[in-house]
Protein backbone atom coordinates (compact mmCIF):
# COMPACT_ATOMS: atom_id res chain seq x y z
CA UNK A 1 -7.69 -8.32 2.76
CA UNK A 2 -7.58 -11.09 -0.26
CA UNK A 3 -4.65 -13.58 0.20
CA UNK A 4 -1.13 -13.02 -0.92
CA UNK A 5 1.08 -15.41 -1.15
CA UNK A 6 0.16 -18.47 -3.36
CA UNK A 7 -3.28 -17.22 -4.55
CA UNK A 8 -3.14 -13.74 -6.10
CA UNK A 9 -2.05 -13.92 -9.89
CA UNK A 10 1.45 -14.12 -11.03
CA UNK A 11 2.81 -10.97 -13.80
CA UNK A 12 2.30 -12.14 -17.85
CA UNK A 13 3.63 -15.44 -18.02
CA UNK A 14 5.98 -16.43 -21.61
CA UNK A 15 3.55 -16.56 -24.54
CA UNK A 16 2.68 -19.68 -25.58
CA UNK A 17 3.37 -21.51 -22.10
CA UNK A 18 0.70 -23.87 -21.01
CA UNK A 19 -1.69 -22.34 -18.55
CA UNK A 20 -1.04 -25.81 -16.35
CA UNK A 21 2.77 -25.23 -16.82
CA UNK A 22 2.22 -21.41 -15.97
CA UNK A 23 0.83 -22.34 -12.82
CA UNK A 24 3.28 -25.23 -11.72
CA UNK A 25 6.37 -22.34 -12.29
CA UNK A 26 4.68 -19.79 -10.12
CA UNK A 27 4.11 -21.76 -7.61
CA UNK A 28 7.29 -22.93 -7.36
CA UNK A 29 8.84 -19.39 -7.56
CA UNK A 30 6.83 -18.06 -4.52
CA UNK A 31 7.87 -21.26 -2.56
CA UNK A 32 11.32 -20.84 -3.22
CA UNK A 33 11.07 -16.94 -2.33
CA UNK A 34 9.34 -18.17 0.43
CA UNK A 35 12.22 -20.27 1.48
CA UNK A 36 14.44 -17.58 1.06
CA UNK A 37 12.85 -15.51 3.76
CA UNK A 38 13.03 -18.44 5.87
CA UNK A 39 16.48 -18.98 5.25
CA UNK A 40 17.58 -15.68 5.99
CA UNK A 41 15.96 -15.28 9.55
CA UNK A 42 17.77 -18.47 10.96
CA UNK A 43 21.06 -16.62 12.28
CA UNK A 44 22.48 -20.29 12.40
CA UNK A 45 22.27 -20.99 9.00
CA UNK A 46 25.68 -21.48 7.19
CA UNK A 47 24.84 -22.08 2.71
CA UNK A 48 26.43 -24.41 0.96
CA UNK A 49 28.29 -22.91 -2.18
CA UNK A 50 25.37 -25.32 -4.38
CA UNK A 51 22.74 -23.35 -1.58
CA UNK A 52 24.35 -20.03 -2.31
CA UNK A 53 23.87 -20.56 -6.34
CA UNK A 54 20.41 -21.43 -5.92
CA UNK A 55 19.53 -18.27 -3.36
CA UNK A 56 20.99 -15.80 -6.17
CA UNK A 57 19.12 -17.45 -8.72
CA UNK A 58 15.62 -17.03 -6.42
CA UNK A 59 16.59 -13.55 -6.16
CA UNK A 60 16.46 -13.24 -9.90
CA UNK A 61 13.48 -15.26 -9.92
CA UNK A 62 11.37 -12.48 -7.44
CA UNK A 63 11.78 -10.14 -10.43
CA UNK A 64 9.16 -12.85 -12.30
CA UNK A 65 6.72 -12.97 -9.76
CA UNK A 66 4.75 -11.07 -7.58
CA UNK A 67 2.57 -11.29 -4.61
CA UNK A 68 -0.58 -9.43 -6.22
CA UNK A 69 -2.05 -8.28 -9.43
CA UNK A 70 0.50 -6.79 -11.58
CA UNK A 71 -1.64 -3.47 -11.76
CA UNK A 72 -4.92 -1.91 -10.60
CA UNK A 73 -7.57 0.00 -12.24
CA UNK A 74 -5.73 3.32 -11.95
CA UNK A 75 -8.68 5.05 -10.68
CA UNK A 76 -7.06 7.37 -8.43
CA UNK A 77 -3.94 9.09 -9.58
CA UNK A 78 -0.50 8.74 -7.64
CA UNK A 79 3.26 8.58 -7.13
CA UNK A 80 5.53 7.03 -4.96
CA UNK A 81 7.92 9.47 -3.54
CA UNK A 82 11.21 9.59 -1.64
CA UNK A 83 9.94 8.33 1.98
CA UNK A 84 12.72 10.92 3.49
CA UNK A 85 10.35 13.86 1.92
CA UNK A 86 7.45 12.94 4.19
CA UNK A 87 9.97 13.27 6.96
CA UNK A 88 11.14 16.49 6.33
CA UNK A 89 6.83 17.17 5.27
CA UNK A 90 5.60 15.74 8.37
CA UNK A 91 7.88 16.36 11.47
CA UNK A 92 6.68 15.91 14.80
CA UNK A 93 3.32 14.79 13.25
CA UNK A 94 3.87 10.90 13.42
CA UNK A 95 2.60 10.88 17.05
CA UNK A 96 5.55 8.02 18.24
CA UNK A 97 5.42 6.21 15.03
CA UNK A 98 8.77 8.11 13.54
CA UNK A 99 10.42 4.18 13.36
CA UNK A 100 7.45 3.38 10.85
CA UNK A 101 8.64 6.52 8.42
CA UNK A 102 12.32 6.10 8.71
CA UNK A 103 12.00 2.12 7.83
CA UNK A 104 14.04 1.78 4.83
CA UNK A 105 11.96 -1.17 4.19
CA UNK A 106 8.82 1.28 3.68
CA UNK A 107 7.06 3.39 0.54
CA UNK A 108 5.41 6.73 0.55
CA UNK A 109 2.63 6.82 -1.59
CA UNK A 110 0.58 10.15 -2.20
CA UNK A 111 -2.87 10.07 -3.73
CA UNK A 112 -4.75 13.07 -5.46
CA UNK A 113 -8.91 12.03 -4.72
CA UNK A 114 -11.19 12.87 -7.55
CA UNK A 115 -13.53 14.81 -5.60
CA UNK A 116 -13.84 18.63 -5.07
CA UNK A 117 -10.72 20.04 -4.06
CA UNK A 118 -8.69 17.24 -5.47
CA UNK A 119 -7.75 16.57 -1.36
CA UNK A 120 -4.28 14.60 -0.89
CA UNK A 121 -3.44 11.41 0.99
CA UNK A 122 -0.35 10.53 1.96
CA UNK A 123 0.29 6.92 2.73
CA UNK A 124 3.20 4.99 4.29
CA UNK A 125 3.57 1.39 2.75
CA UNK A 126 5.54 -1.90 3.89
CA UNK A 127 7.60 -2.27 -0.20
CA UNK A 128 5.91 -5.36 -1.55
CA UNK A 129 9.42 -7.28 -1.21
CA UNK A 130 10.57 -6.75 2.11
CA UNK A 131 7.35 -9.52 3.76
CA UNK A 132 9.59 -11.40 6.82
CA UNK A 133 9.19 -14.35 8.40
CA UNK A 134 7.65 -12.36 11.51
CA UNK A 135 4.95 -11.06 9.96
CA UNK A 136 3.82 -15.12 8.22
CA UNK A 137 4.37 -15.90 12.30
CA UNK A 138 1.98 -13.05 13.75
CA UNK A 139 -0.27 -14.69 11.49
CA UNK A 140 -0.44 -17.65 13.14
CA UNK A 141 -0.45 -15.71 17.23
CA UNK A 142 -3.27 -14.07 16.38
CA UNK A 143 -5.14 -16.18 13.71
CA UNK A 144 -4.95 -13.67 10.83
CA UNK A 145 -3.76 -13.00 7.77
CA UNK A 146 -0.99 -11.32 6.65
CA UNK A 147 -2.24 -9.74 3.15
CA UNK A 148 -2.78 -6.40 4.79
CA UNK A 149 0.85 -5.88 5.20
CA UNK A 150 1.52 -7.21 1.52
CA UNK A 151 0.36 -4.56 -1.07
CA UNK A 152 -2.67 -1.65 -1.70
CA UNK A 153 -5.18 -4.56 -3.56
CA UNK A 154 -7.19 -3.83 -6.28
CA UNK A 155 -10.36 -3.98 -4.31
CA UNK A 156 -9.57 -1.23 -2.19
CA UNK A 157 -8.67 1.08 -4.56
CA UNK A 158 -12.20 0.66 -6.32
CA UNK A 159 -13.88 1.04 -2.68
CA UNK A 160 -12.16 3.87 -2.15
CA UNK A 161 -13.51 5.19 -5.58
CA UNK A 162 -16.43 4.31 -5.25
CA UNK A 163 -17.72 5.31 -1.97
CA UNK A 164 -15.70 8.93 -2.94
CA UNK A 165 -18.14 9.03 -6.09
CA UNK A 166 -21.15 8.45 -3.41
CA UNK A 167 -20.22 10.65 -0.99
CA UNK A 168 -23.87 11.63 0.06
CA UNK A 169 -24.39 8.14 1.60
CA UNK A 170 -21.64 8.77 4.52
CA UNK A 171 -23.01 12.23 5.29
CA UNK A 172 -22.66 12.40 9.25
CA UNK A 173 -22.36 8.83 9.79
CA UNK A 174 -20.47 6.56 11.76
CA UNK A 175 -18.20 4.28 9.57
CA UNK A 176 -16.28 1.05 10.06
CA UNK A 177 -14.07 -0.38 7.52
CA UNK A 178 -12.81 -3.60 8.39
CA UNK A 179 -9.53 -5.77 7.30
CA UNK A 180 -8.40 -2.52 5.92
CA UNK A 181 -4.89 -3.53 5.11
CA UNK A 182 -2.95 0.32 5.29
CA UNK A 183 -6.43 2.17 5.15
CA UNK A 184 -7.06 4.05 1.58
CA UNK A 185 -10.54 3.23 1.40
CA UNK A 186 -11.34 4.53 5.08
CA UNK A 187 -8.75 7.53 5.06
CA UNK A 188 -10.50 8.29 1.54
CA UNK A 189 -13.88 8.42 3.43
CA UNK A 190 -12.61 11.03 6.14
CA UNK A 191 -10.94 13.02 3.68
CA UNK A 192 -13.52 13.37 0.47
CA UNK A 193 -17.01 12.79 2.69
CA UNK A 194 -18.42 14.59 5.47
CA UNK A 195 -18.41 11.41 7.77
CA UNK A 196 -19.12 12.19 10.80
CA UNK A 197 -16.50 9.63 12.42
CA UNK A 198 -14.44 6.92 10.73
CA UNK A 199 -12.62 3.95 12.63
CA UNK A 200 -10.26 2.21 10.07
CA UNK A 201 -9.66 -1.44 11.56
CA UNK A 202 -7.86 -4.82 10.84
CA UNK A 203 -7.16 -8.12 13.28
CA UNK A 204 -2.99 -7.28 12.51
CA UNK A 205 -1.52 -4.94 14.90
CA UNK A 206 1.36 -3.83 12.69
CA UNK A 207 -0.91 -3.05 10.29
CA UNK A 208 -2.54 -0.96 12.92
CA UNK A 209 0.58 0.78 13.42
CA UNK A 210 0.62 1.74 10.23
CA UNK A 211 -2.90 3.01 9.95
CA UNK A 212 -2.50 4.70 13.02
CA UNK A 213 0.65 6.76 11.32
CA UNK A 214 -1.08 7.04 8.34
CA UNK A 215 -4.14 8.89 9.73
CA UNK A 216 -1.37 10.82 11.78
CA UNK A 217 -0.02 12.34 8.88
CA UNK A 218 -3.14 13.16 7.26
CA UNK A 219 -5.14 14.49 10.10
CA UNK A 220 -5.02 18.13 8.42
CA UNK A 221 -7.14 16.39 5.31
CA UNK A 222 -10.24 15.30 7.36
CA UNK A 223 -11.72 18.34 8.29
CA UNK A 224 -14.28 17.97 10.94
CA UNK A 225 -14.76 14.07 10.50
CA UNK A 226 -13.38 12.23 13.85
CA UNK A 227 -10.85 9.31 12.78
CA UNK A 228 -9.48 6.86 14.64
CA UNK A 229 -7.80 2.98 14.23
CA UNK A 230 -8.23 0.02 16.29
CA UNK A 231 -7.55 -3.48 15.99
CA UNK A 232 -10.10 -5.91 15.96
CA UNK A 233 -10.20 -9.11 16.16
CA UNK A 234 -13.97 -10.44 14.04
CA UNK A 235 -13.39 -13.76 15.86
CA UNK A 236 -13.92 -12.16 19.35
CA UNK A 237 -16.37 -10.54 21.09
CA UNK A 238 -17.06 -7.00 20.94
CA UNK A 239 -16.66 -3.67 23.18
CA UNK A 240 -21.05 -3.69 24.48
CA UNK A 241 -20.14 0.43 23.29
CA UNK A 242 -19.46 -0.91 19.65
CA UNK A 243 -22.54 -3.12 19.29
CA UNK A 244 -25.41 -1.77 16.72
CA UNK A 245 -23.19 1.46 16.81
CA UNK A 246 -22.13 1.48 12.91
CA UNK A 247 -24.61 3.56 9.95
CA UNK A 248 -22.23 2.09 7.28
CA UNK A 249 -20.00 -0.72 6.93
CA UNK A 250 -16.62 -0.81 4.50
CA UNK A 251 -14.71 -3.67 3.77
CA UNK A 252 -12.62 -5.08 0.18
CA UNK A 253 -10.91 -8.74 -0.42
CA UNK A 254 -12.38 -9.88 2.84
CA UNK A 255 -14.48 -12.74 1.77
CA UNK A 256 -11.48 -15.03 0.49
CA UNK A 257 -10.71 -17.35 3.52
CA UNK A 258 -13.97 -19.34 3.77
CA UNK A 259 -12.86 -20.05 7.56
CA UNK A 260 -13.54 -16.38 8.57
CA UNK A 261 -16.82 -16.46 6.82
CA UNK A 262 -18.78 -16.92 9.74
CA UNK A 263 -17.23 -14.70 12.16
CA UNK A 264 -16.95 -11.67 9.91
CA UNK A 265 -20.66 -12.14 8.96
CA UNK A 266 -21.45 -12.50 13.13
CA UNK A 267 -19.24 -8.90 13.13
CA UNK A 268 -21.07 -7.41 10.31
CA UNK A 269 -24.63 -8.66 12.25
CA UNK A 270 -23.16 -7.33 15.68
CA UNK A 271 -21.74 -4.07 14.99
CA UNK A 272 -24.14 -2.30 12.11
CA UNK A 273 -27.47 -0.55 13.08
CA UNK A 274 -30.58 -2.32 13.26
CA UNK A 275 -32.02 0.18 11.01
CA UNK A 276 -33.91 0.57 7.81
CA UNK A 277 -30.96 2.84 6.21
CA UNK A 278 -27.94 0.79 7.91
CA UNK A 279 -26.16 -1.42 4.90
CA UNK A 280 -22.78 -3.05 4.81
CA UNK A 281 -20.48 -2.52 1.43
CA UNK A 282 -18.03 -5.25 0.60
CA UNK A 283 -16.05 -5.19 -2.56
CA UNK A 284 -14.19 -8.51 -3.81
CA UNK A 285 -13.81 -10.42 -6.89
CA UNK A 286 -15.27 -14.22 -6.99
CA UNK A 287 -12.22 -16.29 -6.54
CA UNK A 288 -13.88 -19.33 -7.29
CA UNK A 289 -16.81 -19.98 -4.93
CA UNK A 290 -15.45 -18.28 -1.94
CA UNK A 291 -17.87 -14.91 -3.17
CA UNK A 292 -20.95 -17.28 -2.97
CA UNK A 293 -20.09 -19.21 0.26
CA UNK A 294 -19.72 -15.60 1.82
CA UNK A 295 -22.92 -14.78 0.51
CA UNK A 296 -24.63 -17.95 1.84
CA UNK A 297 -23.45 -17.53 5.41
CA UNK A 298 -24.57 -14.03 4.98
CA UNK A 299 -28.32 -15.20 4.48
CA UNK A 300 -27.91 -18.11 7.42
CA UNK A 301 -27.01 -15.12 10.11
CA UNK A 302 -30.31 -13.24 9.26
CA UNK A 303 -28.91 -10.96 7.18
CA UNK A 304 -29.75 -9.85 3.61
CA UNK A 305 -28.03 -8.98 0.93
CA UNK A 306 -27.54 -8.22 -3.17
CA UNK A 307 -25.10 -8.69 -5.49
CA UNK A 308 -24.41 -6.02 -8.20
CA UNK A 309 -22.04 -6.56 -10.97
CA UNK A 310 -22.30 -3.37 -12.84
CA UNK A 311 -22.35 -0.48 -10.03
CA UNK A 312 -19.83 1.93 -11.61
CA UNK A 313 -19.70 2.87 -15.35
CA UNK A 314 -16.23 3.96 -15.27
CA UNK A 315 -14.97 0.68 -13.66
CA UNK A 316 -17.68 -1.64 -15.65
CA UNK A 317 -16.21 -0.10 -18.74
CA UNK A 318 -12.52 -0.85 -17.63
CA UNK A 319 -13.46 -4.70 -16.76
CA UNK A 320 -14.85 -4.72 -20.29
CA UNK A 321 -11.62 -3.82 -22.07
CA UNK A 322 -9.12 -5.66 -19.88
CA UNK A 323 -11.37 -8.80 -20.84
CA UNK A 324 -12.11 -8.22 -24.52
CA UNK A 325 -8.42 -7.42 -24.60
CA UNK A 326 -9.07 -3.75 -26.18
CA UNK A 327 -6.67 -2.56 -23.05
CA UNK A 328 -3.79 -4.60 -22.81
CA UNK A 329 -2.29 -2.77 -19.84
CA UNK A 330 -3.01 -5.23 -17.91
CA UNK A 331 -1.66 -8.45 -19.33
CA UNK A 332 -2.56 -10.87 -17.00
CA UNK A 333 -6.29 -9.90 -15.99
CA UNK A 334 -9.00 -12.10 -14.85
CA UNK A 335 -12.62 -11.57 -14.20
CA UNK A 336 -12.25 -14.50 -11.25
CA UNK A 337 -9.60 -12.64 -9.33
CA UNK A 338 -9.59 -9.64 -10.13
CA UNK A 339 -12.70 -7.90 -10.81
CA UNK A 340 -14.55 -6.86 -7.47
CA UNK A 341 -18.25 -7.65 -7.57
CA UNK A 342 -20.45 -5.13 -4.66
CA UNK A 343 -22.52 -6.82 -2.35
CA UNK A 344 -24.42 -4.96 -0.21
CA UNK A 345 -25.61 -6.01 3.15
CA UNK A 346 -28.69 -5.29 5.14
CA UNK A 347 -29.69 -6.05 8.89
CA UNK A 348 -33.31 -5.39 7.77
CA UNK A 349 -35.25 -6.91 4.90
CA UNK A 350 -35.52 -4.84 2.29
């Protein structure tokens, strides 16, 4: 998933602020927030009354910022609901994951998918405020990032969309969606295609745990299509059972870090099928050159690729009005960060 913390854009900033200014505050707010969390894991730490004044005024100050895009592109309708329903919903069904529903810290999210049948998803969420200090550090043991835990991104909900609005293309195939974050786009798969198996990943194992509960609780919406989570790490190397074993390849606001550039394009060139009908879907806005460094190091493995910037007229036409400012819904939109280009990837020429 895209980053969270410092890059993602900030809610509508005071008219008439300078952009520079803008930027400078925000910052500063997500440090301090930051700090807070930092704070409030040390057990040792006594505040000052002076301390004590400033950490009430940062938790005003979280109400001014957040960690991702104010809004998405509404494509799929939902509602949050009381997590305590899906308990009483879902039993027994969370297969030894029941601390992951009960988590006061945690959302329920259900999803209606605009395909025939109008199938649910139900979808257990880490609330965007409750990021601890343990997650930032799991970042650093296993040299990952910690967006997955932070939000649903944009991206995801438009690869969800889309690949539900080309549901032909997964027709008894094998599909991999990688970084996943909590899954929609890969639980959308198994639920309004007939994949024939789906294996939602990402390198975090908490955010495993929740995609494993989350697949759990949905297992009555996939029909015949086999789904399953693991984690995986694209910086290591993979299970000889997993190589050249993918038809189709998912993944949204994967391309950010340039660091991981390399190794995800090495997973992409490992695990898809050498074959002629084999292609790899990524979804993620430019965010400065990081798009077309991901694209270069794409070509450099052997691997080919396009990018399309007008795949979806529904979305296209969306872009259009956030930009022209015709929809104002979404106050602080940019075409940098927050429209997702497609780039599709081939192992053969084509």
């Amino acid at each position: 998933m895209d980053s969270g913390l410092p890059h993602s854009p900030s809610r509508a900033p005071p008219e008439g602020s300078a952009p520079a200014a803008r930027g400078a505050s925000n910052a500063s707010l997500r440090w301090r927030i930051l700090r807070r969390a930092l704070v409030a894991r040390s057990a040792s730490s006594s505040l000052s009354p002076e301390e004590t004044s400033h950490d009430q005024q940062d938790k005003s100050d979280n109400n001014k910022i957040s960690r991702k895009t104010s809004r998405g592109f509404d494509l799929i309708e939902c509602h949050v609901l009381p997590i305590l329903q899906l308990t009483k919903s879902h039993g027994d069904s969370s297969n030894g994951n029941g601390n992951i529903v009960e988590c006061h810290n945690n959302v329920y999210v259900c999803y209606k998918l605009p395909c025939q049948g109008s199938p649910k998803l139900n979808l257990v969420y880490k609330s965007e405020d409750s990021l601890e200090l343990n997650d930032i550090e799991a970042s650093n043991r296993y040299n990952i990032d910690t967006t997955g835990l932070v939000c649903c991104w944009p991206s995801e909900e438009v690869l969800a969309y889309y690949c539900i609005n080309h549901s032909d293309m997964f027709r008894s195939k094998k599909v991999l969606e990688l970084g996943s974050g909590y899954g929609l786009a890969g639980l959308a798969i198994a639920a309004g295609t007939d994949a024939g198996e789906v294996v939602i990943s990402d390198g975090n194992p908490q955010v495993v745990g929740y995609i494993r509960h989350n697949i759990s609780i949905n297992a009555e919406t996939f029909g015949q299509t086999k789904v399953k989570s693991m984690i995986l790490h694209w910086d290591l190397e993979q299970a000889s059972e997993m190589i050249s074993s993918f038809d189709i390849i998912v993944a949204s606001d994967c391309t950010f870090f340039k660091q991981f550039h390399q190794s995800l394009a090495q997973v992409v060139k490992s695990l898809l099928k050498h074959s002629e009908t084999s292609q790899a879907i990524f979804l993620g806005p430019k965010r400065g050159d990081s798009l077309s460094k991901f694209l270069e190091v794409i070509k450099k493995n052997g691997l080919s690729c396009e990018l399309i910037e007008n795949y979806d007229p529904t979305v296209w036409n969306l872009h259009k009005k956030y930009v022209s400012g015709d929809d104002r819904s979404w106050p602080n939109y940019s075409k940098e960060h927050c429209y997702p280009l497609l780039v599709r990837i081939y192992t053969c020429s084509e």
